[in-house]
PDB file of N, CA and C in Angstrom:
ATOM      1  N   UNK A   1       0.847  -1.188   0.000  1.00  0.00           N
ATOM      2  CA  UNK A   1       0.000   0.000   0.000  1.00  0.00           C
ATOM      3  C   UNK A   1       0.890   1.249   0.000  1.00  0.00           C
ATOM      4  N   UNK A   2       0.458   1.895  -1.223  1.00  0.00           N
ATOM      5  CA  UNK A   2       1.315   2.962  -0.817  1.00  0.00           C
ATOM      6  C   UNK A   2       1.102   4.724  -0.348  1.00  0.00           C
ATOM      7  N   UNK A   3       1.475   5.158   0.282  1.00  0.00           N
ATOM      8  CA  UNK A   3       1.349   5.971   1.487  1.00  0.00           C
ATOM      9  C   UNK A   3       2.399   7.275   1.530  1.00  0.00           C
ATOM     10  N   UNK A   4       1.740   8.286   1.313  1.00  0.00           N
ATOM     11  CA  UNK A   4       2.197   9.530   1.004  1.00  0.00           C
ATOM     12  C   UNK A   4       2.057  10.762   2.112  1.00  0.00           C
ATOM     13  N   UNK A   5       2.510  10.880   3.115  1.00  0.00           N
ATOM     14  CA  UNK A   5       2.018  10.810   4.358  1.00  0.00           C
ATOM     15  C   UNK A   5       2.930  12.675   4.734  1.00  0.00           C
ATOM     16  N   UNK A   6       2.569  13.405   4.825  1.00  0.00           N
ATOM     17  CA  UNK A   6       2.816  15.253   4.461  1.00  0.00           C
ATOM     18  C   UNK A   6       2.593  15.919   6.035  1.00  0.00           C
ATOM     19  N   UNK A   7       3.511  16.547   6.619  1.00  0.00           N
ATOM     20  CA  UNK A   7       3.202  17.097   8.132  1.00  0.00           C
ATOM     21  C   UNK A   7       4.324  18.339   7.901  1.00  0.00           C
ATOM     22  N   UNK A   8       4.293  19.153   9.252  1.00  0.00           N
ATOM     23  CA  UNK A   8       5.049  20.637   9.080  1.00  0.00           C
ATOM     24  C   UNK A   8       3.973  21.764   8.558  1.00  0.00           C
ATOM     25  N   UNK A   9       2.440  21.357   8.590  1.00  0.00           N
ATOM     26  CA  UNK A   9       1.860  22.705   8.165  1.00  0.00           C
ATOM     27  C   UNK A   9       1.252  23.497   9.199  1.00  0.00           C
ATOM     28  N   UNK A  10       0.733  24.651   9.031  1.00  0.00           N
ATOM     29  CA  UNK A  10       0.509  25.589   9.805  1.00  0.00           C
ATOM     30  C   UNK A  10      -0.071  26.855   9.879  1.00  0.00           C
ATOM     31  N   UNK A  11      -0.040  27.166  10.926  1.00  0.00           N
ATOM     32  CA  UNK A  11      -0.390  29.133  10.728  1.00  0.00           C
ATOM     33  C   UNK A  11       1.076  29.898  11.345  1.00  0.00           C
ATOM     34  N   UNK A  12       1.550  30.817  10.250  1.00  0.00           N
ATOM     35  CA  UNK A  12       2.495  31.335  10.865  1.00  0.00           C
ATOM     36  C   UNK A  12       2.244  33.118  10.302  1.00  0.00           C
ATOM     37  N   UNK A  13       3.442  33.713  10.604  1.00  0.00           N
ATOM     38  CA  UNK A  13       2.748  35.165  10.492  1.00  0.00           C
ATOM     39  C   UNK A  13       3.839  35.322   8.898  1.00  0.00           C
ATOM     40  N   UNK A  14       3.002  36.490   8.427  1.00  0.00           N
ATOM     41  CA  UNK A  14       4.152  36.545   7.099  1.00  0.00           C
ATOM     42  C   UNK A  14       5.602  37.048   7.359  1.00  0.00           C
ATOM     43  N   UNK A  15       6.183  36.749   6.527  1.00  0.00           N
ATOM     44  CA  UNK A  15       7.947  36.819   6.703  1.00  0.00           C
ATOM     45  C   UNK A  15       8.387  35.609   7.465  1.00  0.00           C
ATOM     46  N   UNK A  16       7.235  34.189   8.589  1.00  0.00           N
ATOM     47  CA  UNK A  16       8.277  33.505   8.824  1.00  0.00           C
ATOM     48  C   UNK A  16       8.293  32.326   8.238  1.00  0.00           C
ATOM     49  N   UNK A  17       8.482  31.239   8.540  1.00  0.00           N
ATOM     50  CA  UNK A  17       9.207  30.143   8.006  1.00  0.00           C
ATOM     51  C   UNK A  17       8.442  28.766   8.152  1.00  0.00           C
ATOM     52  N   UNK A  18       8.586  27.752   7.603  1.00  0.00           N
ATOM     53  CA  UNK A  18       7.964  26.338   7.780  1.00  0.00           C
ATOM     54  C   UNK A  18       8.722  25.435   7.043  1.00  0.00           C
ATOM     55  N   UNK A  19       8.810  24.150   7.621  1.00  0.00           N
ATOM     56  CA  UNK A  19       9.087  23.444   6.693  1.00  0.00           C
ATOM     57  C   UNK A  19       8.471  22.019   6.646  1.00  0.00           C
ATOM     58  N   UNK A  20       7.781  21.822   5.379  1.00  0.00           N
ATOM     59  CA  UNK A  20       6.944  20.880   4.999  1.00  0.00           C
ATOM     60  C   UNK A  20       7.904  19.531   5.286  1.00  0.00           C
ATOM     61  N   UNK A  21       7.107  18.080   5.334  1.00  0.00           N
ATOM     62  CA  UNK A  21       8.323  17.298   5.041  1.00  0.00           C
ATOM     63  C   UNK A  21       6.502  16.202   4.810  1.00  0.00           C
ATOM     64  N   UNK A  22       7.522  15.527   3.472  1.00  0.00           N
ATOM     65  CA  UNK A  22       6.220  14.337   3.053  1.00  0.00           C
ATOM     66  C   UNK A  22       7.564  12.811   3.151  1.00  0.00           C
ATOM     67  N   UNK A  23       7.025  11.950   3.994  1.00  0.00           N
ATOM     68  CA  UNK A  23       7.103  10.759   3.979  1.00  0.00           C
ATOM     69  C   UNK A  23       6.360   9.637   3.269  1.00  0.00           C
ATOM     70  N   UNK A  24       7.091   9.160   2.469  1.00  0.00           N
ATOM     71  CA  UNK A  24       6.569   7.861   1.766  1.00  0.00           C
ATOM     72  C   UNK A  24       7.074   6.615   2.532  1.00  0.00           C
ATOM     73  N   UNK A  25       5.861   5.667   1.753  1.00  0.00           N
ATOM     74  CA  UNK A  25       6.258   4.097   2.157  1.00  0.00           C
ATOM     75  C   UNK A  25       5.331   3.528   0.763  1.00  0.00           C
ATOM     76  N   UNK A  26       6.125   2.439   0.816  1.00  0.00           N
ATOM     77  CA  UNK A  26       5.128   1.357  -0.482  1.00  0.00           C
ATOM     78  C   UNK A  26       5.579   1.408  -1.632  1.00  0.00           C
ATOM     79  N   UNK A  27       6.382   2.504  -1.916  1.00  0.00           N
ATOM     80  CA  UNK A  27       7.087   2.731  -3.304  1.00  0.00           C
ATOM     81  C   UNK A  27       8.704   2.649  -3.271  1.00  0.00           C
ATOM     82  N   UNK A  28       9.570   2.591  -4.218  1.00  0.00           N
ATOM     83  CA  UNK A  28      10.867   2.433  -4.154  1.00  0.00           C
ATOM     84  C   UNK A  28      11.159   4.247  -4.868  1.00  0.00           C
ATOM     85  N   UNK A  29      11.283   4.343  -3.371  1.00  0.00           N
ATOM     86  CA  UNK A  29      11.422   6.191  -3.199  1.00  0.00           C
ATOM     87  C   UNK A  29      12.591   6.496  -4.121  1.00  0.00           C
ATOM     88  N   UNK A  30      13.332   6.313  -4.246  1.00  0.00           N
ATOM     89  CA  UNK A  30      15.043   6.780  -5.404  1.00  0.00           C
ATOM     90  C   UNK A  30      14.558   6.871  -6.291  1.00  0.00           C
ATOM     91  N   UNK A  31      13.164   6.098  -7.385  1.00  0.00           N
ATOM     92  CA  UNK A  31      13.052   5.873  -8.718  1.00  0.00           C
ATOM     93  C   UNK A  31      12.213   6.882  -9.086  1.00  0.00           C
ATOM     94  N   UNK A  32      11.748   7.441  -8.069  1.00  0.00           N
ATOM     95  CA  UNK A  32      10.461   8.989  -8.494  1.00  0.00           C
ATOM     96  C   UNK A  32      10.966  10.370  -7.931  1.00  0.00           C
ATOM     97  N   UNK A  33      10.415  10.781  -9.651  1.00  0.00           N
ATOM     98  CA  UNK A  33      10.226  12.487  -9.077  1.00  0.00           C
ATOM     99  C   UNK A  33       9.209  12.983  -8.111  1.00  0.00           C
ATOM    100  N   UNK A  34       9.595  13.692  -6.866  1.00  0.00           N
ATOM    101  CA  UNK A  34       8.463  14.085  -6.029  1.00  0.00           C
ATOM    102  C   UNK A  34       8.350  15.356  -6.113  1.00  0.00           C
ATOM    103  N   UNK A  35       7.162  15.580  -5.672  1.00  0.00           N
ATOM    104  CA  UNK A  35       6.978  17.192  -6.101  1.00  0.00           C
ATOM    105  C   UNK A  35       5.943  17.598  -4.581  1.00  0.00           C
ATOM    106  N   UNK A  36       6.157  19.138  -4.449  1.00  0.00           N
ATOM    107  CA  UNK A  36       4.848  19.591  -3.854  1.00  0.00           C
ATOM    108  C   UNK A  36       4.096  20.577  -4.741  1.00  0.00           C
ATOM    109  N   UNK A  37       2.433  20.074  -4.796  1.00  0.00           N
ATOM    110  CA  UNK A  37       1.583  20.851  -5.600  1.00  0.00           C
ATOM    111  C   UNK A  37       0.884  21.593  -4.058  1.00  0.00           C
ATOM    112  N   UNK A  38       0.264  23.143  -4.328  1.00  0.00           N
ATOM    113  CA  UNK A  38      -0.628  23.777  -3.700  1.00  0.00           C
ATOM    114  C   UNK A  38      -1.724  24.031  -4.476  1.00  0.00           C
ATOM    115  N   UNK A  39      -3.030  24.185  -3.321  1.00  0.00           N
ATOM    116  CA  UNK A  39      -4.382  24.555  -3.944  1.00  0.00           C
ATOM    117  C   UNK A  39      -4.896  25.090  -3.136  1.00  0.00           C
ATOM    118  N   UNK A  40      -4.880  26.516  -3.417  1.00  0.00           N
ATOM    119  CA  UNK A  40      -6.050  27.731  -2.612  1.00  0.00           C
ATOM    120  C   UNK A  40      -7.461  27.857  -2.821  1.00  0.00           C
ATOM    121  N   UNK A  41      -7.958  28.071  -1.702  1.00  0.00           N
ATOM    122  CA  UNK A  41      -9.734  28.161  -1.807  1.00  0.00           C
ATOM    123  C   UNK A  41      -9.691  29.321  -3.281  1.00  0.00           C
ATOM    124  N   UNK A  42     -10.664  28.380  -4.028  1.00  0.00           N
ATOM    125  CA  UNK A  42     -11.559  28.964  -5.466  1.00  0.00           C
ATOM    126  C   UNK A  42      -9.975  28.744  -6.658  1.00  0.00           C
ATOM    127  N   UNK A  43      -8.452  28.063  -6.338  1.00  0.00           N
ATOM    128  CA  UNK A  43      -7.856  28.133  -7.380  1.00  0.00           C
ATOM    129  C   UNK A  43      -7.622  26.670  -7.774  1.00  0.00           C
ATOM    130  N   UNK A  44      -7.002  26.463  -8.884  1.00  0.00           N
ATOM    131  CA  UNK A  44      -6.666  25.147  -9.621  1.00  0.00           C
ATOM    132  C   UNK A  44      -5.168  24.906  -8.642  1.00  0.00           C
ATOM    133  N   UNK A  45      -4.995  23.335  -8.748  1.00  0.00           N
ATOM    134  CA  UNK A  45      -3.703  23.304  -7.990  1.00  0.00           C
ATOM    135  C   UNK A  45      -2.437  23.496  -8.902  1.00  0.00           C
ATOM    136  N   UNK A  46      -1.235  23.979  -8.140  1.00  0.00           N
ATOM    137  CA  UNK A  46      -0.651  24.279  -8.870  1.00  0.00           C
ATOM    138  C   UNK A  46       0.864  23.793  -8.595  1.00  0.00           C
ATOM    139  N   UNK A  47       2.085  23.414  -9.383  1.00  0.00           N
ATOM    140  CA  UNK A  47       2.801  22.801  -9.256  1.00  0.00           C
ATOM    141  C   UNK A  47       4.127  23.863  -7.975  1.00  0.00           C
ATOM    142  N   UNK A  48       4.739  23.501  -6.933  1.00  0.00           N
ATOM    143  CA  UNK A  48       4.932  24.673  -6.677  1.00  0.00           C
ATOM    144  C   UNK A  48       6.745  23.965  -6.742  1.00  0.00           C
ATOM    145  N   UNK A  49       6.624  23.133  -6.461  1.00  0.00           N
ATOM    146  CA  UNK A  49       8.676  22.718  -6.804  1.00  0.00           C
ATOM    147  C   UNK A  49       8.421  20.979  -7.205  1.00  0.00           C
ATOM    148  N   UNK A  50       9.505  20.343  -7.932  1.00  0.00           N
ATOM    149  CA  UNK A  50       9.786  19.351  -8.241  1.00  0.00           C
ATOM    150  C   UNK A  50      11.231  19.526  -7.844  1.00  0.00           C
ATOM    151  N   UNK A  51      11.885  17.704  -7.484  1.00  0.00           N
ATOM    152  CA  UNK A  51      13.189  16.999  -7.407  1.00  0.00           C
ATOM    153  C   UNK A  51      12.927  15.946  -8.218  1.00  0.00           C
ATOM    154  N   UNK A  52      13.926  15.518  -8.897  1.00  0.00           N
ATOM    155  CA  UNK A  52      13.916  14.157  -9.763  1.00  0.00           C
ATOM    156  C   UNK A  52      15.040  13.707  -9.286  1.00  0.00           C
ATOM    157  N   UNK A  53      14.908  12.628  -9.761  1.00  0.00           N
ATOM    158  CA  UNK A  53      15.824  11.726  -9.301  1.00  0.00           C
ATOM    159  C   UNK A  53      17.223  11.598  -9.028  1.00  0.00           C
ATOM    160  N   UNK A  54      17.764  12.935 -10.214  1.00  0.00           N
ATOM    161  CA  UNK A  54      19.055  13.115 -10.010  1.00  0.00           C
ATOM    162  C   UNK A  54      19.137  14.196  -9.132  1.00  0.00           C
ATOM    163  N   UNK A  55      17.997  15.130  -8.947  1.00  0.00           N
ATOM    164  CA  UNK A  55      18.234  16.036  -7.605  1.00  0.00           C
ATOM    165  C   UNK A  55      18.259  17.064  -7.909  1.00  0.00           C
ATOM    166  N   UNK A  56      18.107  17.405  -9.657  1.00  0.00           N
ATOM    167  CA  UNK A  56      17.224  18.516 -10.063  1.00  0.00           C
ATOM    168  C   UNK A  56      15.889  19.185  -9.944  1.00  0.00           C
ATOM    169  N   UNK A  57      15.990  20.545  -9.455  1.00  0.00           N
ATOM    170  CA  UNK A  57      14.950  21.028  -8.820  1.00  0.00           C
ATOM    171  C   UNK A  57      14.649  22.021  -9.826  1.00  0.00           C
ATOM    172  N   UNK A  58      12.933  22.317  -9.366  1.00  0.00           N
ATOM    173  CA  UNK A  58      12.417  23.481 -10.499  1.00  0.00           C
ATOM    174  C   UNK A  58      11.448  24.193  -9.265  1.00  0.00           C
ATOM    175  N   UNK A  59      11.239  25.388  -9.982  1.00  0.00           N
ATOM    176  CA  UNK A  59      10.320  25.701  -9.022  1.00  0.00           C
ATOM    177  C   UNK A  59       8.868  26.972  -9.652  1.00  0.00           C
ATOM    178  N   UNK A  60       7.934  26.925  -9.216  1.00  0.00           N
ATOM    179  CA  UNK A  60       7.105  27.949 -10.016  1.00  0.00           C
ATOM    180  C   UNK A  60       7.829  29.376  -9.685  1.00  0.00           C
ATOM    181  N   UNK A  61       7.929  30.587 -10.323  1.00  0.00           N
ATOM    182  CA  UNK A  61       8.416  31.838 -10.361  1.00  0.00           C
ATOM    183  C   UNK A  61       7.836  32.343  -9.066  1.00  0.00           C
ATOM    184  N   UNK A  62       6.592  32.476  -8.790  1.00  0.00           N
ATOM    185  CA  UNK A  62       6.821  32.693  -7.199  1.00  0.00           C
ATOM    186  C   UNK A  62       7.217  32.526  -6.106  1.00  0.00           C
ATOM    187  N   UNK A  63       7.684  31.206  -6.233  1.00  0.00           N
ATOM    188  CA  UNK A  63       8.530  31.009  -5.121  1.00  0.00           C
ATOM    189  C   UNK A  63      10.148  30.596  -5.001  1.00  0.00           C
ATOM    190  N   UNK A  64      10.169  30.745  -5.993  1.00  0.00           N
ATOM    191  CA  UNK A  64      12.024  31.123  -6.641  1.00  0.00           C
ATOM    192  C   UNK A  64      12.803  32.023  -5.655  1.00  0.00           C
ATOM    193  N   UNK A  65      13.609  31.564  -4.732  1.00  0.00           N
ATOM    194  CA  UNK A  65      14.310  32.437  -4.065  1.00  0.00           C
ATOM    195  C   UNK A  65      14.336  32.205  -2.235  1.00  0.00           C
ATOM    196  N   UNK A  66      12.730  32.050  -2.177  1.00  0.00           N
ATOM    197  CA  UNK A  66      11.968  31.850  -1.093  1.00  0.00           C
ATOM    198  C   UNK A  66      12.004  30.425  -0.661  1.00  0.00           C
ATOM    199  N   UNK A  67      11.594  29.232  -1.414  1.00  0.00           N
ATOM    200  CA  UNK A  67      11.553  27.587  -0.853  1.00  0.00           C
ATOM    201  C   UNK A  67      12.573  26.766  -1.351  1.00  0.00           C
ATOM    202  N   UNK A  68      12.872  25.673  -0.907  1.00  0.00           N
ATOM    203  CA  UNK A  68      13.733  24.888  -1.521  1.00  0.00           C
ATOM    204  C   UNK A  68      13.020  23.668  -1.013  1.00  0.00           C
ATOM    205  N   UNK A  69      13.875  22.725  -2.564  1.00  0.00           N
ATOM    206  CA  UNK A  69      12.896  21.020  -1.957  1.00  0.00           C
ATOM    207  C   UNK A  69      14.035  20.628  -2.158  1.00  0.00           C
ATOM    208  N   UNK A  70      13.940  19.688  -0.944  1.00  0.00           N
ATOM    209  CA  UNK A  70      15.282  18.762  -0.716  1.00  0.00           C
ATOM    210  C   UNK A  70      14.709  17.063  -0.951  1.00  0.00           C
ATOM    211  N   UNK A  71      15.012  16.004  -1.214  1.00  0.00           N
ATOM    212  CA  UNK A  71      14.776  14.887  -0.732  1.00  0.00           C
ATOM    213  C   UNK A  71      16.175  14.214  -0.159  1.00  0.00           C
ATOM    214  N   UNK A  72      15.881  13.024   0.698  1.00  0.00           N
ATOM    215  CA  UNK A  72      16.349  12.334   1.906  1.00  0.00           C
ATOM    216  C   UNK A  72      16.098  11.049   1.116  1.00  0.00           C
ATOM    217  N   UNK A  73      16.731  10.132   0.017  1.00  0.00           N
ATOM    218  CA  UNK A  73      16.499   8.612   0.016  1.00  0.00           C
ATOM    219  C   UNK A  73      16.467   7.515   0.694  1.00  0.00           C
ATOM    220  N   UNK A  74      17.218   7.843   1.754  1.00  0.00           N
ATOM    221  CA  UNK A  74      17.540   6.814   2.830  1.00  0.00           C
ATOM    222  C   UNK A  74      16.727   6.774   3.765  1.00  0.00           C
ATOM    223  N   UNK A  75      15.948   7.696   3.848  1.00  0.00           N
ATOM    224  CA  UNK A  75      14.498   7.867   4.675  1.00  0.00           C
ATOM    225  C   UNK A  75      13.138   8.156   4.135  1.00  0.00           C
ATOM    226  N   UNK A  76      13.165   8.007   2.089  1.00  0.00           N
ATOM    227  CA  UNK A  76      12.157   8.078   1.739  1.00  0.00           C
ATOM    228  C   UNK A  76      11.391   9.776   2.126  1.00  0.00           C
ATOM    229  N   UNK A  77      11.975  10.676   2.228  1.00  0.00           N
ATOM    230  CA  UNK A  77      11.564  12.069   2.534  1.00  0.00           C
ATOM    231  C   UNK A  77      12.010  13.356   1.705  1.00  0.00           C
ATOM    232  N   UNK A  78      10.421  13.761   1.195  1.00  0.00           N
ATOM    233  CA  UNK A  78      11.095  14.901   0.356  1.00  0.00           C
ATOM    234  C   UNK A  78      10.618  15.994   1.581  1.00  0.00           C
ATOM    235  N   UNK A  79      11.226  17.289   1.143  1.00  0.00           N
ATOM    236  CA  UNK A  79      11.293  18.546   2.172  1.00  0.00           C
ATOM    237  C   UNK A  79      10.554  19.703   1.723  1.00  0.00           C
ATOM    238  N   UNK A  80      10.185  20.800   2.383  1.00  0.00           N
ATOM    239  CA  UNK A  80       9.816  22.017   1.808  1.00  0.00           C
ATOM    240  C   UNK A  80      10.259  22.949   1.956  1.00  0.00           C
ATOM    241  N   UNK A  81      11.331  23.727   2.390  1.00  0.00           N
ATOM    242  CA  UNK A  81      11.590  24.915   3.033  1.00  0.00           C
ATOM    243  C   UNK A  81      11.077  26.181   2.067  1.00  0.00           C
ATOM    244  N   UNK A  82       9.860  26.852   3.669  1.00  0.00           N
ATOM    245  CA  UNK A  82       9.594  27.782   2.904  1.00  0.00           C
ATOM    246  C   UNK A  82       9.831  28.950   3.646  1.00  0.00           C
ATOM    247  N   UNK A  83      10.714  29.370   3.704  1.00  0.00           N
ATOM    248  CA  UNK A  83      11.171  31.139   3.863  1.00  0.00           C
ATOM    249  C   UNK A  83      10.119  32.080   3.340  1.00  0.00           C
ATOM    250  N   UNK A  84      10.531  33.519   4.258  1.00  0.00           N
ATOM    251  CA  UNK A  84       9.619  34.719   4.020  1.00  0.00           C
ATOM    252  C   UNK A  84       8.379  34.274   3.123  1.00  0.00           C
ATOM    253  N   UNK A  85       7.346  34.008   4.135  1.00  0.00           N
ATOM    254  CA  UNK A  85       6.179  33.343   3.281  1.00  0.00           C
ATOM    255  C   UNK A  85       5.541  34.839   3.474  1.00  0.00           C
ATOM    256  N   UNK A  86       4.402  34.895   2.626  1.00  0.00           N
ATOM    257  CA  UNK A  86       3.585  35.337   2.253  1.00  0.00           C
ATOM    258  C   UNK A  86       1.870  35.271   2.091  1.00  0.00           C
ATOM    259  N   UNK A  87       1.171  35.936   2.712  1.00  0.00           N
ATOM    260  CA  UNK A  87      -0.504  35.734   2.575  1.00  0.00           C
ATOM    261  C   UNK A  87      -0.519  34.719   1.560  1.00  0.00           C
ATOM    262  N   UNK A  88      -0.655  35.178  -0.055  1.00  0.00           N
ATOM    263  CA  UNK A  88      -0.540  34.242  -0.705  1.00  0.00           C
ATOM    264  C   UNK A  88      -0.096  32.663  -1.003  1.00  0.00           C
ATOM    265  N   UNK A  89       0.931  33.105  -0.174  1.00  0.00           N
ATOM    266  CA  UNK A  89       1.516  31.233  -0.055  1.00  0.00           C
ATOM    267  C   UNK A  89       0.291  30.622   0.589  1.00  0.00           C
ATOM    268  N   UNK A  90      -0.618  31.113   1.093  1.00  0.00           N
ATOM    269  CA  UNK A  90      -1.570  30.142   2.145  1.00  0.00           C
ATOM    270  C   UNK A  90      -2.760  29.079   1.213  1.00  0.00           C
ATOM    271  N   UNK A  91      -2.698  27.965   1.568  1.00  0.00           N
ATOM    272  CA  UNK A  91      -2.923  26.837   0.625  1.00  0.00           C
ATOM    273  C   UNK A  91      -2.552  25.442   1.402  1.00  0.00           C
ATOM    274  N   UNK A  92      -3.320  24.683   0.777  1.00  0.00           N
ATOM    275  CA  UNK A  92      -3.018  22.771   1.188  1.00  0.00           C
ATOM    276  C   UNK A  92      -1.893  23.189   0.312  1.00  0.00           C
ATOM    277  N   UNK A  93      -1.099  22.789   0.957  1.00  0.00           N
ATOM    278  CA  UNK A  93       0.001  21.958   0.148  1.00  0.00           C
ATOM    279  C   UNK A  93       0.072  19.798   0.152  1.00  0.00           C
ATOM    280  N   UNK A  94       0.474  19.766  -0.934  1.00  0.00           N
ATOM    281  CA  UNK A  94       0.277  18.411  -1.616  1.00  0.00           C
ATOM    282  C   UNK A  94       1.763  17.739  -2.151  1.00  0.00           C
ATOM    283  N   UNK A  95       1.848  16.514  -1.402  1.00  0.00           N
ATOM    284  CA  UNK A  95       3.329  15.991  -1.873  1.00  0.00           C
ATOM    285  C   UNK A  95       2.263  14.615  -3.266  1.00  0.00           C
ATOM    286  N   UNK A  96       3.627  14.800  -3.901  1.00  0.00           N
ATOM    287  CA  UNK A  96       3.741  14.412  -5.145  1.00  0.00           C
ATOM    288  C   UNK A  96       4.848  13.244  -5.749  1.00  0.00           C
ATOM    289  N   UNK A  97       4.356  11.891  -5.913  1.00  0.00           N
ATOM    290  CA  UNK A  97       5.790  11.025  -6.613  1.00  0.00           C
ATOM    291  C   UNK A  97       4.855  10.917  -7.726  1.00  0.00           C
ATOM    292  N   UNK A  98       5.855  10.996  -8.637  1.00  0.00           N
ATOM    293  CA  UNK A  98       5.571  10.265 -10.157  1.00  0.00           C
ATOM    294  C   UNK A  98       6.746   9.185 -10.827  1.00  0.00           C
ATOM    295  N   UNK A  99       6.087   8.435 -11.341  1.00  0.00           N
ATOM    296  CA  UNK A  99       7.181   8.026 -12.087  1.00  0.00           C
ATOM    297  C   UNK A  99       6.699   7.532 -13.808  1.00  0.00           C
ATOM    298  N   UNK A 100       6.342   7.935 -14.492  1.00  0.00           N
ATOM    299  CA  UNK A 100       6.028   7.997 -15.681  1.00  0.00           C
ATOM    300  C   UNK A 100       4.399   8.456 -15.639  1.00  0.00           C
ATOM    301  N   UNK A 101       3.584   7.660 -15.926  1.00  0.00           N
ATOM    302  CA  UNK A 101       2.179   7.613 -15.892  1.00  0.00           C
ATOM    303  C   UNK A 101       1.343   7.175 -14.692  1.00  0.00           C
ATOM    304  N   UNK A 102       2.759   6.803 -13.201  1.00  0.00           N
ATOM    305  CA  UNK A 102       2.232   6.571 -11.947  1.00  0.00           C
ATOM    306  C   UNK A 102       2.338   7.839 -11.460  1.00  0.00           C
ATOM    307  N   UNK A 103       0.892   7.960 -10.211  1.00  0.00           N
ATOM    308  CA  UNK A 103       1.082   9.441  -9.816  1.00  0.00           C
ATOM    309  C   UNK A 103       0.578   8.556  -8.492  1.00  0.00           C
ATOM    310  N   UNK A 104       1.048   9.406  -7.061  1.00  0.00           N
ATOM    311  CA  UNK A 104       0.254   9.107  -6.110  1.00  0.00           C
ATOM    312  C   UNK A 104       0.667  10.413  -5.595  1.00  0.00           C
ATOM    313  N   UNK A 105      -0.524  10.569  -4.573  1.00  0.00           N
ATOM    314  CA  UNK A 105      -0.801  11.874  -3.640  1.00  0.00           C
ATOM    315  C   UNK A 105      -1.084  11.640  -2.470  1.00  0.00           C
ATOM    316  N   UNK A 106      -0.521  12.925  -1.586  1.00  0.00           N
ATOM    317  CA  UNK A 106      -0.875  12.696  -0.424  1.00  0.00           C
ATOM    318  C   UNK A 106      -2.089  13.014   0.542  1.00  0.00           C
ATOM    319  N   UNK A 107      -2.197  13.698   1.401  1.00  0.00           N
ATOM    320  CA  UNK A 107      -3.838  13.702   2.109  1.00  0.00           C
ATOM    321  C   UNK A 107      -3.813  15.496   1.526  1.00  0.00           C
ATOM    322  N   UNK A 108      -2.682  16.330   1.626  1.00  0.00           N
ATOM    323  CA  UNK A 108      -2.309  17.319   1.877  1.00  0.00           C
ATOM    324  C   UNK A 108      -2.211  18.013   3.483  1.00  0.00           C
ATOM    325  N   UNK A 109      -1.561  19.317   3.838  1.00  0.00           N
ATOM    326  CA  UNK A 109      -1.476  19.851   5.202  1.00  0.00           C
ATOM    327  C   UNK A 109      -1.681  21.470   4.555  1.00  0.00           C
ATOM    328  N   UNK A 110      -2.614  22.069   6.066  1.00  0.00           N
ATOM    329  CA  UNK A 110      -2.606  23.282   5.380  1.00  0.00           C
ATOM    330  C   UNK A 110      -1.708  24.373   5.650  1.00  0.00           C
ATOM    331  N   UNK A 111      -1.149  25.309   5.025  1.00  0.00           N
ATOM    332  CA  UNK A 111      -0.299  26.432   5.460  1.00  0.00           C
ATOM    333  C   UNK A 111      -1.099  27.374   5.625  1.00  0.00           C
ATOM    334  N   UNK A 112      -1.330  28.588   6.477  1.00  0.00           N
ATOM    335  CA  UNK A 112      -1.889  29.513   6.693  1.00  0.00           C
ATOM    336  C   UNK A 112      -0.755  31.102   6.872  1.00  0.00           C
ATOM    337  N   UNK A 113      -0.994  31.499   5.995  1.00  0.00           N
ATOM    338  CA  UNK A 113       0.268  32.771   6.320  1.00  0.00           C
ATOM    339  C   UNK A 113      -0.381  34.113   6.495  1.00  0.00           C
ATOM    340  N   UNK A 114      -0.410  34.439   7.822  1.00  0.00           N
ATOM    341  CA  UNK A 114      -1.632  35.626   8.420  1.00  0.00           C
ATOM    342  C   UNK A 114      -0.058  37.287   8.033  1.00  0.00           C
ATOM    343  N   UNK A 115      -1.726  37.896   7.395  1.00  0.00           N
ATOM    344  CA  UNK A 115      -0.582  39.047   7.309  1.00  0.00           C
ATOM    345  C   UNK A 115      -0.501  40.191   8.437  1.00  0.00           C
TER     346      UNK A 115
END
């Protein structure tokens, strides 16, 4: 069974900090790209960083500068660091493995960033 399991969310005030962390089990974690997607009340979700396998990272233009995604293979854990957040950042955030045409998701956790 596999199990996508996302904690570290919150209410924090803007400018400070969080960091997401999604744990897997059930899958052979090294072979997938993981990602975190967000989705705000009334928006579409949206991709907000990817790691692949070799440990190349991307990230949407808003948050370029501000988050970084790390993954951990040996513990099956990708990361979120999100610096100077912002009202806007506030959203479920959603961990993400793919590996071709396999997708699994997690429950999501919510971030709340009060201005």
């Amino acid at each position: 069974q596999v199990q996508l399991v996302e904690s570290g969310g919150g209410l924090v005030q803007a400018g400070g900090s969080l960091r997401l962390s999604c744990a897997a089990s059930g899958i052979i974690f090294s072979w997938y790209t993981m990602a975190w997607y967000r989705q705000a009340p009334g928006k579409q979700r949206e991709l907000v960083a990817d790691i692949t396998t070799g440990g190349r990272t991307n990230y949407v233009e808003s948050v370029k500068g501000r988050f970084t995604i790390s993954r951990d293979n040996a513990k099956s854990t990708v990361y979120l660091q999100m610096n100077s957040l912002k009202p806007e950042d506030t959203a479920v955030y959603f961990c993400n493995s793919n590996l071709g045409a396999i997708d699994y998701w997690g429950q999501g956790t919510q971030v709340t960033v009060s201005s």
